[in-house]
Protein backbone atom coordinates (compact mmCIF):
# COMPACT_ATOMS: atom_id res chain seq x y z
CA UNK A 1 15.93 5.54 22.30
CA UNK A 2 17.87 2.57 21.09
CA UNK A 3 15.41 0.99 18.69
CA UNK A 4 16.03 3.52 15.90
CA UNK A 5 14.82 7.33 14.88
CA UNK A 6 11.15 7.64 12.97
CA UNK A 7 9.88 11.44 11.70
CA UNK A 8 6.44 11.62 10.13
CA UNK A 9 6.30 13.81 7.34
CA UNK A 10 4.12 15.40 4.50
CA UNK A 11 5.35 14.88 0.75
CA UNK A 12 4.07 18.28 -1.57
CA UNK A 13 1.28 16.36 -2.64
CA UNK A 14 -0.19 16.02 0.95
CA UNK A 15 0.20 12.61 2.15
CA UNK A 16 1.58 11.84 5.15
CA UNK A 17 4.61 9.35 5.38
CA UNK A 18 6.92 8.19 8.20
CA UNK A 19 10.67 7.01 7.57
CA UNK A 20 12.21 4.53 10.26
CA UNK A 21 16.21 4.44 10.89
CA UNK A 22 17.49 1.39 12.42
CA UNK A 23 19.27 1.27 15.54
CA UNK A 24 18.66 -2.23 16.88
CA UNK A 25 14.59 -2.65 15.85
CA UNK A 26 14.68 -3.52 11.67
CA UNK A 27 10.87 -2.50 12.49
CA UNK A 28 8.73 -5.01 9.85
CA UNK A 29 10.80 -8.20 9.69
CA UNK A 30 8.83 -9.90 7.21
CA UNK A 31 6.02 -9.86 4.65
CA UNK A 32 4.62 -11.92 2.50
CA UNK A 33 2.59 -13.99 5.18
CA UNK A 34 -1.03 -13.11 5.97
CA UNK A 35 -2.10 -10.47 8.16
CA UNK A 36 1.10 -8.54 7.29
CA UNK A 37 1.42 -5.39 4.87
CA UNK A 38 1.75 -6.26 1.47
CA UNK A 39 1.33 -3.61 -0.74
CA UNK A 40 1.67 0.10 -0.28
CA UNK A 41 0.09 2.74 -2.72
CA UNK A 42 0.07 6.71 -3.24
CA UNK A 43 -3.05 7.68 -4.21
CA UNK A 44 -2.40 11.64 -6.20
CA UNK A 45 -4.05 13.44 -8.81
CA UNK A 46 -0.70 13.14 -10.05
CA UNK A 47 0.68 9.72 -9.83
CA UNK A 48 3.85 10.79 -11.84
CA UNK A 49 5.24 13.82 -10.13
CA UNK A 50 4.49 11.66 -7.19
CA UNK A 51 6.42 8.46 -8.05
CA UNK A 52 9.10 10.79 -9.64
CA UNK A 53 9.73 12.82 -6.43
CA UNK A 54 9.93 9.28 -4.39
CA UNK A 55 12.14 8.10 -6.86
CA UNK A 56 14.46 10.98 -6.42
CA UNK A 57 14.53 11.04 -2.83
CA UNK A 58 15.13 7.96 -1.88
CA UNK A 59 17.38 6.84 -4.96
CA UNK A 60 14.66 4.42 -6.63
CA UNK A 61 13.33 3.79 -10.08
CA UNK A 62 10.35 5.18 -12.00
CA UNK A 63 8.61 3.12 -13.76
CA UNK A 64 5.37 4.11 -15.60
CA UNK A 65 2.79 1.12 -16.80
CA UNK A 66 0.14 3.73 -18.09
CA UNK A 67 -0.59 7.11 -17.49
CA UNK A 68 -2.73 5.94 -14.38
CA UNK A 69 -0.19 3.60 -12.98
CA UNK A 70 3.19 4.19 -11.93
CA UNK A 71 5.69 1.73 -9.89
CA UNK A 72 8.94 2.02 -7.79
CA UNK A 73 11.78 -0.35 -7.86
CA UNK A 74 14.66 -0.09 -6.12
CA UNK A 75 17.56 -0.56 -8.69
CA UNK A 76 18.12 -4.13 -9.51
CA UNK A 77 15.34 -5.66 -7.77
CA UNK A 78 12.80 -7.66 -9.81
CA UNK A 79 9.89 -6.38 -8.43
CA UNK A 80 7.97 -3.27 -7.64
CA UNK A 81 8.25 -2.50 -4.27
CA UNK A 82 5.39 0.39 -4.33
CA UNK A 83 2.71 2.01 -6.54
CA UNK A 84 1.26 5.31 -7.67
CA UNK A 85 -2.21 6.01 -8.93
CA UNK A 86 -5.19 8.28 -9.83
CA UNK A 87 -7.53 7.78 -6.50
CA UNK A 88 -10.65 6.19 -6.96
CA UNK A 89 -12.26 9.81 -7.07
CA UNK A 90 -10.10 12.49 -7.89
CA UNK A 91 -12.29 15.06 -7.33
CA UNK A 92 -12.79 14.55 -3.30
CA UNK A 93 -9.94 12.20 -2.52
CA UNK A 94 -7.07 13.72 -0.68
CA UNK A 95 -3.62 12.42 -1.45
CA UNK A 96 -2.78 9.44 0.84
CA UNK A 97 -0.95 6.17 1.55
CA UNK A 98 -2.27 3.27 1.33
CA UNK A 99 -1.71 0.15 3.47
CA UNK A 100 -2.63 -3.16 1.99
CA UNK A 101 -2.66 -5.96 4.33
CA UNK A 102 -2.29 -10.04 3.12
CA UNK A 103 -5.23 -11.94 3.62
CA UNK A 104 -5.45 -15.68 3.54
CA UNK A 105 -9.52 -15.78 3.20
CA UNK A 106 -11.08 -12.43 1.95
CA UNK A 107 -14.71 -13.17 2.56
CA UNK A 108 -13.34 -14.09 6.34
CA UNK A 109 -11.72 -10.94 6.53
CA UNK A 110 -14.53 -8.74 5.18
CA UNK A 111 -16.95 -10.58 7.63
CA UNK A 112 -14.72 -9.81 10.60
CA UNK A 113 -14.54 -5.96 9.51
CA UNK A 114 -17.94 -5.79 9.15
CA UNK A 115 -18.80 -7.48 12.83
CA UNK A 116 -16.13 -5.03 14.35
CA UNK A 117 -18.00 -1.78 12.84
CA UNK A 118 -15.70 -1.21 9.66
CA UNK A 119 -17.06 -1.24 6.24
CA UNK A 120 -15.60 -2.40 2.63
CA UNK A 121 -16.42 -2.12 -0.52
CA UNK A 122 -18.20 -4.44 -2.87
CA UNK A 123 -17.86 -6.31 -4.92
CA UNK A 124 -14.22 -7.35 -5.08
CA UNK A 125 -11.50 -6.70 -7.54
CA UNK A 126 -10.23 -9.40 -9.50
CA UNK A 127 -6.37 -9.26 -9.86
CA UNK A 128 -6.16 -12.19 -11.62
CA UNK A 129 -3.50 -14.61 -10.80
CA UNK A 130 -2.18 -11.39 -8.31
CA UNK A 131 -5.10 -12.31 -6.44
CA UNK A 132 -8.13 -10.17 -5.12
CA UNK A 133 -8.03 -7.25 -3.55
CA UNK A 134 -11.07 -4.85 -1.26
CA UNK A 135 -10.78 -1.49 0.59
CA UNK A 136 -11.71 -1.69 4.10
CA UNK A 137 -12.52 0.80 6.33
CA UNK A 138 -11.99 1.09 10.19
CA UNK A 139 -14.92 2.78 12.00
CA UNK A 140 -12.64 5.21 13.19
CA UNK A 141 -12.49 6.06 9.43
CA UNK A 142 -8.77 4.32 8.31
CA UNK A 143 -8.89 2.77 4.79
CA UNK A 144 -6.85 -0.42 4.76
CA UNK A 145 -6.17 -2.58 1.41
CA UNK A 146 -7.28 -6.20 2.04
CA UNK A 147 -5.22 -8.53 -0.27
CA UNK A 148 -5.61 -12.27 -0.89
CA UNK A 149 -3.07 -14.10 -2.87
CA UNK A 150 -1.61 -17.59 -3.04
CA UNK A 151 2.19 -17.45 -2.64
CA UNK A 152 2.20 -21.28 -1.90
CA UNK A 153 4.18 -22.91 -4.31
CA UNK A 154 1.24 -25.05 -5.72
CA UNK A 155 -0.84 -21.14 -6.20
């Protein structure tokens, strides 16, 4: 195995992550363009023991918006690189990752889910000028964030 080492493992709030060593494979090369991931979110009862043990871990920066929001930067960086929050219901959700993908047309998106067996959620979330944002669900039963934004540099 020359590409580079992975282990899955499970944080002591439940959710699953994998971490990826590079050999020769830098595994994602890029984000930012549509139909890559975007955003990635820990859904916990508990979204600031959570963002505080990833911030210990891996060396990163806490940094709490509210007590339902929490953020990680890595030190010096302008922006968050991942979130923490309450799950939608915290009384059946189980602590997870969540994937959000960049979409260039949401309804487009939503449609093609739909036509392939998947469902989302409705209506859509207005970000503002961060965008708009839906769950999506594969009918194998995997929850994806669906993200449009304009990163043009006319949006």
């Amino acid at each position: 195995m020359t590409l580079g080492k992975q282990s899955i493992l499970v944080d002591p709030f439940g959710a699953q992550i994998g971490l990826w060593e590079l050999i020769t494979f830098i595994g994602m090369g890029f984000m930012m363009v549509p139909g890559t991931p975007f955003w990635f979110e820990h859904l916990s009862p508990n979204p600031a023991a959570a963002s505080q043990f990833y911030a210990e871990c891996f060396g990163l920066e806490a940094v709490n918006y509210d007590d339902h929001y929490w953020a990680i930067k890595v030190p010096g960086a302008e922006t968050d690189a991942y979130g923490f929050s309450f799950p939608k219901d915290p009384e059946s959700a189980e602590c997870t990752w969540l994937v959000s993908i960049l979409i260039g047309d949401l309804e487009n998106a939503l449609n093609l889910f739909k036509d392939s067996g998947g469902c989302t959620d409705e209506p859509f979330t207005d970000m503002g000028e961060m965008g708009r944002f839906n769950d999506a669900s594969t009918p194998a039963g995997v929850t994806y964030g669906l993200w449009e934004a304009d990163f043009s540099e006319n949006g």
